[in-house]
N, C-alpha and C. Protein backbone atom coordinates (compact mmCIF):
# COMPACT_ATOMS: atom_id res chain seq x y z
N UNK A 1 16.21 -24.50 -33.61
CA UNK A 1 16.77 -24.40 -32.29
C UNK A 1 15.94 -23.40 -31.49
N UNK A 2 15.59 -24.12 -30.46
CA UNK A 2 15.27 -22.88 -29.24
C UNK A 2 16.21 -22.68 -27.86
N UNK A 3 16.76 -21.78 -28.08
CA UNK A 3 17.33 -21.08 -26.66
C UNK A 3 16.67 -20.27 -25.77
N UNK A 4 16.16 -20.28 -24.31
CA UNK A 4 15.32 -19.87 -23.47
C UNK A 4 15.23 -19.91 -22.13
N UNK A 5 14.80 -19.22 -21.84
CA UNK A 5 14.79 -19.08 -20.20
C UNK A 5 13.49 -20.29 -19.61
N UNK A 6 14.13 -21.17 -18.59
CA UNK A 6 12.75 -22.29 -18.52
C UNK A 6 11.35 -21.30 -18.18
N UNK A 7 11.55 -20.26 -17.68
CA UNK A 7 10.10 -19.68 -17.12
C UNK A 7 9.42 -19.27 -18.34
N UNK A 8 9.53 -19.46 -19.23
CA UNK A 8 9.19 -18.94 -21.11
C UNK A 8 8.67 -20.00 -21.50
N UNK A 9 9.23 -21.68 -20.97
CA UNK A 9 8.80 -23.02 -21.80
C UNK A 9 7.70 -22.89 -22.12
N UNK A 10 6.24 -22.42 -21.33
CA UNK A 10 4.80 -22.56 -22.05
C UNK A 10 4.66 -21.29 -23.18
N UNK A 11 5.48 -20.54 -23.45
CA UNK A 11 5.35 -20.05 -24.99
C UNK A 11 6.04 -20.93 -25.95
N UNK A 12 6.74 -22.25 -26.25
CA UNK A 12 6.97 -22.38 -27.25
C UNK A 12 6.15 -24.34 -26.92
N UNK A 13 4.58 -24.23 -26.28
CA UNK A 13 4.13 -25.29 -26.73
C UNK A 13 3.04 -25.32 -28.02
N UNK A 14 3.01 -26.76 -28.24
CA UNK A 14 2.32 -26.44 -29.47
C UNK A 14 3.26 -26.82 -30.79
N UNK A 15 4.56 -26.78 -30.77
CA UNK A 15 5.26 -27.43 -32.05
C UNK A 15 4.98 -28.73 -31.89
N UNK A 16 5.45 -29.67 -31.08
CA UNK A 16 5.02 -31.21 -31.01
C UNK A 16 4.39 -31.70 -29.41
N UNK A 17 3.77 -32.65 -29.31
CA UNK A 17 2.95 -33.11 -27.98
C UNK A 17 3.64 -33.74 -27.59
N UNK A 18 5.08 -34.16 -28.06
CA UNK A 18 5.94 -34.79 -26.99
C UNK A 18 6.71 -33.67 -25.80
N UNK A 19 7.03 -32.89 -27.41
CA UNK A 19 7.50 -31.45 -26.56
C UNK A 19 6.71 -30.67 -25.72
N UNK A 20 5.85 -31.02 -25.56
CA UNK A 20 4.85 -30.09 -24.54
C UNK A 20 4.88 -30.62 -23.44
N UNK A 21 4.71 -32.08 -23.51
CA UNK A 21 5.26 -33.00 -22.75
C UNK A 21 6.21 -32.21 -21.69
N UNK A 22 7.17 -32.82 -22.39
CA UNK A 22 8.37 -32.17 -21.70
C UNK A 22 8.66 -30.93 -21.28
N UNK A 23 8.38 -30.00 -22.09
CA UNK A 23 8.55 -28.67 -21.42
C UNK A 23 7.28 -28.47 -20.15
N UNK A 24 6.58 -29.28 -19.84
CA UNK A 24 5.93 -29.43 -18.89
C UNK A 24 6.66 -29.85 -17.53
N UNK A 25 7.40 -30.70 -17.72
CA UNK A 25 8.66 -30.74 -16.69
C UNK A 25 9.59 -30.16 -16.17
N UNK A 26 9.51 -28.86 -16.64
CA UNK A 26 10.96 -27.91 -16.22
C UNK A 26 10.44 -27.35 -15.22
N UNK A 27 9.97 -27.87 -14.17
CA UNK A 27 9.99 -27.09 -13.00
C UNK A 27 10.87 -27.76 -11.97
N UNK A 28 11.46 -26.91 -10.62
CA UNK A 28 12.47 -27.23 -10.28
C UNK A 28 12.45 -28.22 -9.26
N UNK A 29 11.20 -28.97 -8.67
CA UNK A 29 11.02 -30.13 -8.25
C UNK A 29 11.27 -31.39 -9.24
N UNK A 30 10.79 -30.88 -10.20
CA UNK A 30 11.03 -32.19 -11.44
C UNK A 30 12.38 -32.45 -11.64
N UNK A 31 13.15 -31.37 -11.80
CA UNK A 31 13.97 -31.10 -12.36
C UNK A 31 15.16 -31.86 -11.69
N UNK A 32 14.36 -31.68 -10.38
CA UNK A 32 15.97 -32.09 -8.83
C UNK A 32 15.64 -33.71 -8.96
N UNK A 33 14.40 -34.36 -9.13
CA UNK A 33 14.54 -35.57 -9.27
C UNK A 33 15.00 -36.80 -10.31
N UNK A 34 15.43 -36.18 -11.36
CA UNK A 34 15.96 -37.17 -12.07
C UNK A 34 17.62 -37.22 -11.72
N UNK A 35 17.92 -38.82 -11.99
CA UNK A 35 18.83 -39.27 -11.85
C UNK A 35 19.61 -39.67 -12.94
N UNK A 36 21.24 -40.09 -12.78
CA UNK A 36 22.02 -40.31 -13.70
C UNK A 36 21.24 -41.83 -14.84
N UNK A 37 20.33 -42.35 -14.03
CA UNK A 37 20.21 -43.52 -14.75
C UNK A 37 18.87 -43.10 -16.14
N UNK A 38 18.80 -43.84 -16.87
CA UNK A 38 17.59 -43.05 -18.02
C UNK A 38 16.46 -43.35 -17.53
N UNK A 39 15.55 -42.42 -17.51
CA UNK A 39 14.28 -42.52 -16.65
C UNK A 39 13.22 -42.50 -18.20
N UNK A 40 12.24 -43.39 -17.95
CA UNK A 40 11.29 -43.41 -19.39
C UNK A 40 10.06 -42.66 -18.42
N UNK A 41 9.83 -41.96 -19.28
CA UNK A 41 8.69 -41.10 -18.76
C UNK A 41 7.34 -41.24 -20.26
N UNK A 42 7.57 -41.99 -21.31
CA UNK A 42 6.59 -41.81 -22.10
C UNK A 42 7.74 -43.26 -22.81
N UNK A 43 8.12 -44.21 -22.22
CA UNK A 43 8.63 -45.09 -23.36
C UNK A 43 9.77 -44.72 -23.90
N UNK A 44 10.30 -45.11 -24.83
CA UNK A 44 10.87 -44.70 -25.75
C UNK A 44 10.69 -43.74 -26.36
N UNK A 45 9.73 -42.99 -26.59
CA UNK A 45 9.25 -42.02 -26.99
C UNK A 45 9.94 -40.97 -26.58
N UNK A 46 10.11 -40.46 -24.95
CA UNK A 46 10.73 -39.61 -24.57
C UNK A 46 10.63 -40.02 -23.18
N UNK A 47 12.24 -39.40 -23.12
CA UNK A 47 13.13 -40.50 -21.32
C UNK A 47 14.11 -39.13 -21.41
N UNK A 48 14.34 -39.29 -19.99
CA UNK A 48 15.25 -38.18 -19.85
C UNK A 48 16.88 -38.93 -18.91
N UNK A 49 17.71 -38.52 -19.10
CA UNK A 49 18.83 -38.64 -18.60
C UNK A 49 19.62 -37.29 -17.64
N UNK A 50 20.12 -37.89 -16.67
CA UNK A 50 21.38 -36.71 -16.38
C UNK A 50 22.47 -36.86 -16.50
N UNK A 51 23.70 -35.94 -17.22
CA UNK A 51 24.61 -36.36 -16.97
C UNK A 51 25.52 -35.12 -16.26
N UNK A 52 26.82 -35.84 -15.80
CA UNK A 52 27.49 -34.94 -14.83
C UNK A 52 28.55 -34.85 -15.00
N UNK A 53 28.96 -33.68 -16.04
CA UNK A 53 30.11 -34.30 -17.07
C UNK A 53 31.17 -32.57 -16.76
N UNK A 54 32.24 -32.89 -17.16
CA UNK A 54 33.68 -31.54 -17.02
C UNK A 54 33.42 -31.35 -18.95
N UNK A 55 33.57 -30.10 -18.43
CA UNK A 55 33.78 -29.11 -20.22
C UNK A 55 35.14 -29.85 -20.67
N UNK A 56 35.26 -29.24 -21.76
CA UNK A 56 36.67 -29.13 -22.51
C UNK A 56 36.47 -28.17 -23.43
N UNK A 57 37.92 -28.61 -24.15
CA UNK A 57 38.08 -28.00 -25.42
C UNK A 57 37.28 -28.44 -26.75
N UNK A 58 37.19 -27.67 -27.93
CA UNK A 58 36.20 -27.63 -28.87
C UNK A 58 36.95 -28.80 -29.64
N UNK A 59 38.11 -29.21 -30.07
CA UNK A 59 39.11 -30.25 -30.77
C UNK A 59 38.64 -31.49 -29.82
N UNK A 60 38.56 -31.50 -28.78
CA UNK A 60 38.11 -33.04 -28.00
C UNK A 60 36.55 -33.61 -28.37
N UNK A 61 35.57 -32.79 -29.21
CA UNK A 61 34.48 -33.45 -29.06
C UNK A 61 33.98 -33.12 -30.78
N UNK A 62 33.02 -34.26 -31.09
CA UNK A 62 32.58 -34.29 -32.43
C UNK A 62 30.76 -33.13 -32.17
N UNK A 63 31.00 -32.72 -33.41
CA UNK A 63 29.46 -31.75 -33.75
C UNK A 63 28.54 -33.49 -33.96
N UNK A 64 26.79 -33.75 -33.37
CA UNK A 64 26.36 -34.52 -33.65
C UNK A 64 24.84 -34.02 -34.43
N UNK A 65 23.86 -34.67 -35.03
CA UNK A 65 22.76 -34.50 -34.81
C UNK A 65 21.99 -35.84 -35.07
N UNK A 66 20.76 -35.94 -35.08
CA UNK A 66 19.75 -36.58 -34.84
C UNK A 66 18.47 -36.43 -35.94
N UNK A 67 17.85 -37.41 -36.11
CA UNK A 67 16.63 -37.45 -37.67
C UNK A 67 15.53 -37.92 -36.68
N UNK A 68 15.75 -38.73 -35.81
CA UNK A 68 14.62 -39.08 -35.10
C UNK A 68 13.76 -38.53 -33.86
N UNK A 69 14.88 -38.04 -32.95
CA UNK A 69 14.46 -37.34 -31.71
C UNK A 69 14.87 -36.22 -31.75
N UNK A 70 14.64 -35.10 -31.38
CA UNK A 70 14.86 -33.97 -30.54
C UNK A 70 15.39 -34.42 -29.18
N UNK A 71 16.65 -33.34 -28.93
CA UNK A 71 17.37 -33.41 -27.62
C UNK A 71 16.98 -31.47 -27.18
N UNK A 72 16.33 -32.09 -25.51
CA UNK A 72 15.90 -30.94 -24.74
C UNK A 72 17.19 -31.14 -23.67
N UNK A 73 17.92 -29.65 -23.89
CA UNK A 73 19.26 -30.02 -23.01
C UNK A 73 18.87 -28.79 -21.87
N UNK A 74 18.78 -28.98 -20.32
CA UNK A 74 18.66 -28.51 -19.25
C UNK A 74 19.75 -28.32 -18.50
N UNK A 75 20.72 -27.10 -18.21
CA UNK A 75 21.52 -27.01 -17.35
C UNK A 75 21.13 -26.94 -16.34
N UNK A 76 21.41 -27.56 -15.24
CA UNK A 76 21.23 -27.74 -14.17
C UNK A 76 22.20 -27.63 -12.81
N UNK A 77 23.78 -27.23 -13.55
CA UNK A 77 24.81 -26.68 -12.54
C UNK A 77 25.73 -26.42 -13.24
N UNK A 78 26.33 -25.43 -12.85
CA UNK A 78 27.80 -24.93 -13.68
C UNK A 78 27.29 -24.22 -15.19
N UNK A 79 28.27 -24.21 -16.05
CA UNK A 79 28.23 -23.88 -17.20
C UNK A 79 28.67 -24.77 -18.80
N UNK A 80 28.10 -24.47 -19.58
CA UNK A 80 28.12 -25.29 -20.48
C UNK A 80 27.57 -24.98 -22.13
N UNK A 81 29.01 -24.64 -22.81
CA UNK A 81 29.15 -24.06 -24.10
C UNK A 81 28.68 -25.00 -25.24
N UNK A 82 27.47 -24.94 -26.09
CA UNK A 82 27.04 -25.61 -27.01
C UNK A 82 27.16 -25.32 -28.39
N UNK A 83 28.25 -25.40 -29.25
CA UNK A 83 28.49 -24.99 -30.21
C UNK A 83 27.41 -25.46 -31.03
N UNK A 84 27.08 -24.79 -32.67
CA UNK A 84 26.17 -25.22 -33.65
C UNK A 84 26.65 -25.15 -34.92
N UNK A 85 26.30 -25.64 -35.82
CA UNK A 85 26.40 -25.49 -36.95
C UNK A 85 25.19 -26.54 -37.66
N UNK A 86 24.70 -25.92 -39.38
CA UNK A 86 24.18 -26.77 -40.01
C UNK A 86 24.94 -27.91 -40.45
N UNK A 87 24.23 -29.51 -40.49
CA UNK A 87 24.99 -30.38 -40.68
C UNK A 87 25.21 -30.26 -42.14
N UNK A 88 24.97 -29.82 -42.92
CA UNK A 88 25.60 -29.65 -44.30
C UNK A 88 26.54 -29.20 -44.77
N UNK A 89 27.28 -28.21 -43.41
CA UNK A 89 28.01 -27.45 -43.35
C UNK A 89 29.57 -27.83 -43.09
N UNK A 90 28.95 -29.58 -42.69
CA UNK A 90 30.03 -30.51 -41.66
C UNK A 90 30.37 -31.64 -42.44
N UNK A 91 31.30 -31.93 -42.00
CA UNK A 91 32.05 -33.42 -42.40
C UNK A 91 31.71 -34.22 -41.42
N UNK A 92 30.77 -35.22 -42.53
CA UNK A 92 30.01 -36.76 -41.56
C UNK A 92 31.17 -37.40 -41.03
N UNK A 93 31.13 -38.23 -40.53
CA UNK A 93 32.38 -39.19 -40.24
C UNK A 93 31.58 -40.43 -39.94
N UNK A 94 30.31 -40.65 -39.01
CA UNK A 94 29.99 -41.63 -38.84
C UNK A 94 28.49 -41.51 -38.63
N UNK A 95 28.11 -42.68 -38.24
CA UNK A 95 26.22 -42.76 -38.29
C UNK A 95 26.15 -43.87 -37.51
N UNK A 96 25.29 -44.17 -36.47
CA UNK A 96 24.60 -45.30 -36.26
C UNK A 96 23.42 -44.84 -35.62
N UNK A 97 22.44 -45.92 -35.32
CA UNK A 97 20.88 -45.61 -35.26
C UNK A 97 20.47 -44.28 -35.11
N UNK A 98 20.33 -43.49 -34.46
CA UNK A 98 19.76 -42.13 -34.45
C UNK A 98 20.81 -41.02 -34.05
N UNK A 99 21.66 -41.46 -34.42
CA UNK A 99 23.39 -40.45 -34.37
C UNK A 99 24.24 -40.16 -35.40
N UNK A 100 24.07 -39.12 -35.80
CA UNK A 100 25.60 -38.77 -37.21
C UNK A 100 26.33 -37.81 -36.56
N UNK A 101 27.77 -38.60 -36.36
CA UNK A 101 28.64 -37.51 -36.12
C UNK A 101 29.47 -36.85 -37.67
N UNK A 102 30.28 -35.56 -36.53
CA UNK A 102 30.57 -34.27 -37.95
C UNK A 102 31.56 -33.84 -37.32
N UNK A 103 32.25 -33.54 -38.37
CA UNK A 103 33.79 -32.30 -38.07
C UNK A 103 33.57 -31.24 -38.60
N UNK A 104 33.91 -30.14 -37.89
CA UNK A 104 33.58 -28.91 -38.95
C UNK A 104 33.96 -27.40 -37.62
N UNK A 105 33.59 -26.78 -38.52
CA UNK A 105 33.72 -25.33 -37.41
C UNK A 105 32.02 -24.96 -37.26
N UNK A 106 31.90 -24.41 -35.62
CA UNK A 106 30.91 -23.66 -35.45
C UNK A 106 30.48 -22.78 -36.12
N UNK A 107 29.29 -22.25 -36.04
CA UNK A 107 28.94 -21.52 -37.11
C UNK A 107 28.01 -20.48 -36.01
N UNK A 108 27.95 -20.43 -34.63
CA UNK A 108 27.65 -19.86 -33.18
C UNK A 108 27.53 -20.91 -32.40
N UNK A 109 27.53 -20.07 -30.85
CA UNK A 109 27.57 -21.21 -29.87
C UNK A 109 26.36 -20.11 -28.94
N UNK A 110 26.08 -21.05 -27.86
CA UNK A 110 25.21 -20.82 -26.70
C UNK A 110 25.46 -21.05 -25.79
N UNK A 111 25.57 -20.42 -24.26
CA UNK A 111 26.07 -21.05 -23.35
C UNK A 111 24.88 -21.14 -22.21
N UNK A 112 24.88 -22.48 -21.94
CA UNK A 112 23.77 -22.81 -21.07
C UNK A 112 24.17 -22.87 -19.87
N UNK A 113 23.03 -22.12 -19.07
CA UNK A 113 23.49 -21.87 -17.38
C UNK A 113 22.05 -22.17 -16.67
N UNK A 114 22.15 -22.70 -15.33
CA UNK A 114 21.18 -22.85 -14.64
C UNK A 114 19.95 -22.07 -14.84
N UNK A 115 18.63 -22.50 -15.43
CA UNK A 115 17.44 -21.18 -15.37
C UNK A 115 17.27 -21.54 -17.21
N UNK A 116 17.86 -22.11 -18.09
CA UNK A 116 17.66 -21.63 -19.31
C UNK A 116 17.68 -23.66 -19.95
N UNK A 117 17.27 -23.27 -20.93
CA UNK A 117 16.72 -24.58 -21.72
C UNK A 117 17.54 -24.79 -23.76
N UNK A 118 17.74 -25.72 -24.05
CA UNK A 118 17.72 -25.67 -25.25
C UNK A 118 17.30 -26.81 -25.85
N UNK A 119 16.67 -26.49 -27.05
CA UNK A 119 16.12 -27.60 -27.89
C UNK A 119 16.52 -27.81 -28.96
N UNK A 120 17.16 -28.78 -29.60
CA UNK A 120 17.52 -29.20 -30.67
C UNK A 120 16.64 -29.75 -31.76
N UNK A 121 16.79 -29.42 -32.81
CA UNK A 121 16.01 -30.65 -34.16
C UNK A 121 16.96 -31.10 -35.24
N UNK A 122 16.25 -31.80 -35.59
CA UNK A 122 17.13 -32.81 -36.74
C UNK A 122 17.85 -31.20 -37.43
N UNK A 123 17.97 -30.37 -37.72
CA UNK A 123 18.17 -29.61 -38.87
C UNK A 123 19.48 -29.12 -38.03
N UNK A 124 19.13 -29.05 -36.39
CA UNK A 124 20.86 -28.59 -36.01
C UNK A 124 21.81 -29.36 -35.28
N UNK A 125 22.92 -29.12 -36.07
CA UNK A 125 23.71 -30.15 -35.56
C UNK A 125 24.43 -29.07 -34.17
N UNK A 126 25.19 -30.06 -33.38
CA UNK A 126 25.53 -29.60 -32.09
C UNK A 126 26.40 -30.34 -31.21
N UNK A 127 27.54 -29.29 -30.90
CA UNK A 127 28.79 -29.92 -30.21
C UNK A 127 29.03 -29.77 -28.94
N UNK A 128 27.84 -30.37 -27.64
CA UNK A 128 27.64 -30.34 -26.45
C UNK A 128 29.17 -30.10 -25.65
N UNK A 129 29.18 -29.30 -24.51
CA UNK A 129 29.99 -29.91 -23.27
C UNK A 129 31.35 -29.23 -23.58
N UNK A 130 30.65 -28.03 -24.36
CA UNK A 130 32.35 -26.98 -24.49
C UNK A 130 32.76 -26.06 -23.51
N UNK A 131 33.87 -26.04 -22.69
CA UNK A 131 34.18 -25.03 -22.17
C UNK A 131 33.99 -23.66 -22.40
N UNK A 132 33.15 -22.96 -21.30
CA UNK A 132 33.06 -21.29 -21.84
C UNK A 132 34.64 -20.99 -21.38
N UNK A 133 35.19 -20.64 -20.76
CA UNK A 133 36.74 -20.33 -20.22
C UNK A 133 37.46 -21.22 -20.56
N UNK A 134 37.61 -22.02 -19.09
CA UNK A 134 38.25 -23.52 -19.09
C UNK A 134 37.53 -24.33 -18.61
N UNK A 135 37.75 -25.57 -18.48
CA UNK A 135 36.83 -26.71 -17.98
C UNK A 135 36.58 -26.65 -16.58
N UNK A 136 35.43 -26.98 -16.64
CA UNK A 136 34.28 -26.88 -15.47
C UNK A 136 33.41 -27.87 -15.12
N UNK A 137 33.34 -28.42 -14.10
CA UNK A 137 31.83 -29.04 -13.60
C UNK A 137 30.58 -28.94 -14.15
N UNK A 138 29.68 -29.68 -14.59
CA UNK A 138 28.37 -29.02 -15.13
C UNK A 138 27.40 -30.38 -15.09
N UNK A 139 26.37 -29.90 -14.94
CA UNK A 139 25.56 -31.38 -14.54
C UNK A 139 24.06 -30.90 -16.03
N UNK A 140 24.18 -31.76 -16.59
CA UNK A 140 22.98 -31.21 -17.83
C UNK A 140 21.89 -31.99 -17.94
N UNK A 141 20.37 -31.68 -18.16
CA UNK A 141 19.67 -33.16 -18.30
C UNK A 141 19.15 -33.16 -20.10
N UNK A 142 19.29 -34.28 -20.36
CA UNK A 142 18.89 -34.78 -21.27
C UNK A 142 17.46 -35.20 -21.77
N UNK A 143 16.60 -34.81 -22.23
CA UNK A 143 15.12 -35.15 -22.74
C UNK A 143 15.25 -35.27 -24.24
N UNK A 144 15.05 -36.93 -24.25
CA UNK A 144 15.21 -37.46 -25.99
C UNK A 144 13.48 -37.36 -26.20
N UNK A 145 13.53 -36.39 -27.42
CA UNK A 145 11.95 -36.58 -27.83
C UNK A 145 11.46 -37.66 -28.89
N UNK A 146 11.15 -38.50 -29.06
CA UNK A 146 10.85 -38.97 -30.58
C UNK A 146 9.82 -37.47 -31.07
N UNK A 147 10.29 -37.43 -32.47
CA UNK A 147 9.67 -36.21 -33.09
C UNK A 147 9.23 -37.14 -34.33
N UNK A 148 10.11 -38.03 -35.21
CA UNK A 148 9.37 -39.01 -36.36
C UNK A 148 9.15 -39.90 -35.75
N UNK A 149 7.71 -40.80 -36.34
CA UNK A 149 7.88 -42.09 -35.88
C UNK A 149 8.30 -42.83 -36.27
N UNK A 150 8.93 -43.05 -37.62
CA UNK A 150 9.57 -44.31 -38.68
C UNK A 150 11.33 -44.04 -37.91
C-alpha cells in the first residue's frame, strides 16, 4: 500500500510502467476531466473511472482485493475512510474474475481527502467508501492497473 500526498507521486515511480503511467496523471487538469463513464487510457490495461458515491457504515460494505490489477484510488471531493486488512486475515465469501470479497475486521484505516492518493496491490485487501464521522458526499477516481498479465 501507498498512502500520499499527489505532489510526492514522482517519488514512488519505478515499481511498475503502468503505474508510472498513471501517477503521471494526477495533475489537477487531468484529474477534473474524467468522467463517471470508464475512460481506457492504455486498454484494458489501465482505464480510470469516477465515482460519486455517500460514505456509510463499516457493516454495509464487504473488505475486497484483487490478483490482477492494482486500484489507484484519488479523492477528489469530500472525505473518504478506507479500511485495510490482510486478506488472510479475512473471511472469503466470494470471487469472480478479478474480485474476492471478505468479512473480517480492519486491521487500520486511511482517510482520503482531496490532495492525497492511494494505491492498492494484490497483498491488500480494502473496504472503500467508509464514513470518517457520518456519511458524506465524496467523489473518488478509480485507476485499474493491470500489474499481472495472465
Amino acid at each position: 500500500m501507498i498512502f500520499a500526498k499527489i505532489e510526492d507521486a514522482p517519488l514512488y515511480r519505478g515499481i511498475h510502467p503502468r503505474l508510472d503511467r498513471a501517477l503521471a496523471l494526477l495533475t489537477e487538469e487531468k484529474l477534473s476531466s474524467f468522467g463517471t463513464e470508464k475512460t481506457a487510457i492504455e486498454g484494458e490495461s489501465l482505464f480510470v473511472t469516477r465515482f460519486d458515491l455517500v460514505s456509510s457504515a463499516e457493516e454495509d460494505r464487504p473488505f475486497e482485493s484483487h490478483r490482477k490489477y492494482l486500484d489507484l484510488f484519488v479523492c477528489i471531493a469530500g472525505r473518504e475512510r478506507v479500511d485495510l486488512a490482510e486478506p488472510e486475515e479475512l473471511e472469503e465469501f466470494t470471487h469472480r474474475d478479478d474480485y474476492w470479497g471478505y468479512h473480517g475486521r480492519a486491521g487500520q484505516s486511511v482517510v482520503l481527502t482531496p490532495g492525497h492518493f492511494l494505491v492498492l496491490f494484490p497483498s491488500d485487501g480494502h473496504r472503500p467508501g467508509g464514513a470518517v464521522e457520518q456519511p458524506e458526499n465524496f467523489s473518488r477516481l478509480v485507476f485499474k492497473i493491470q500489474f499481472e498479465e495472465n
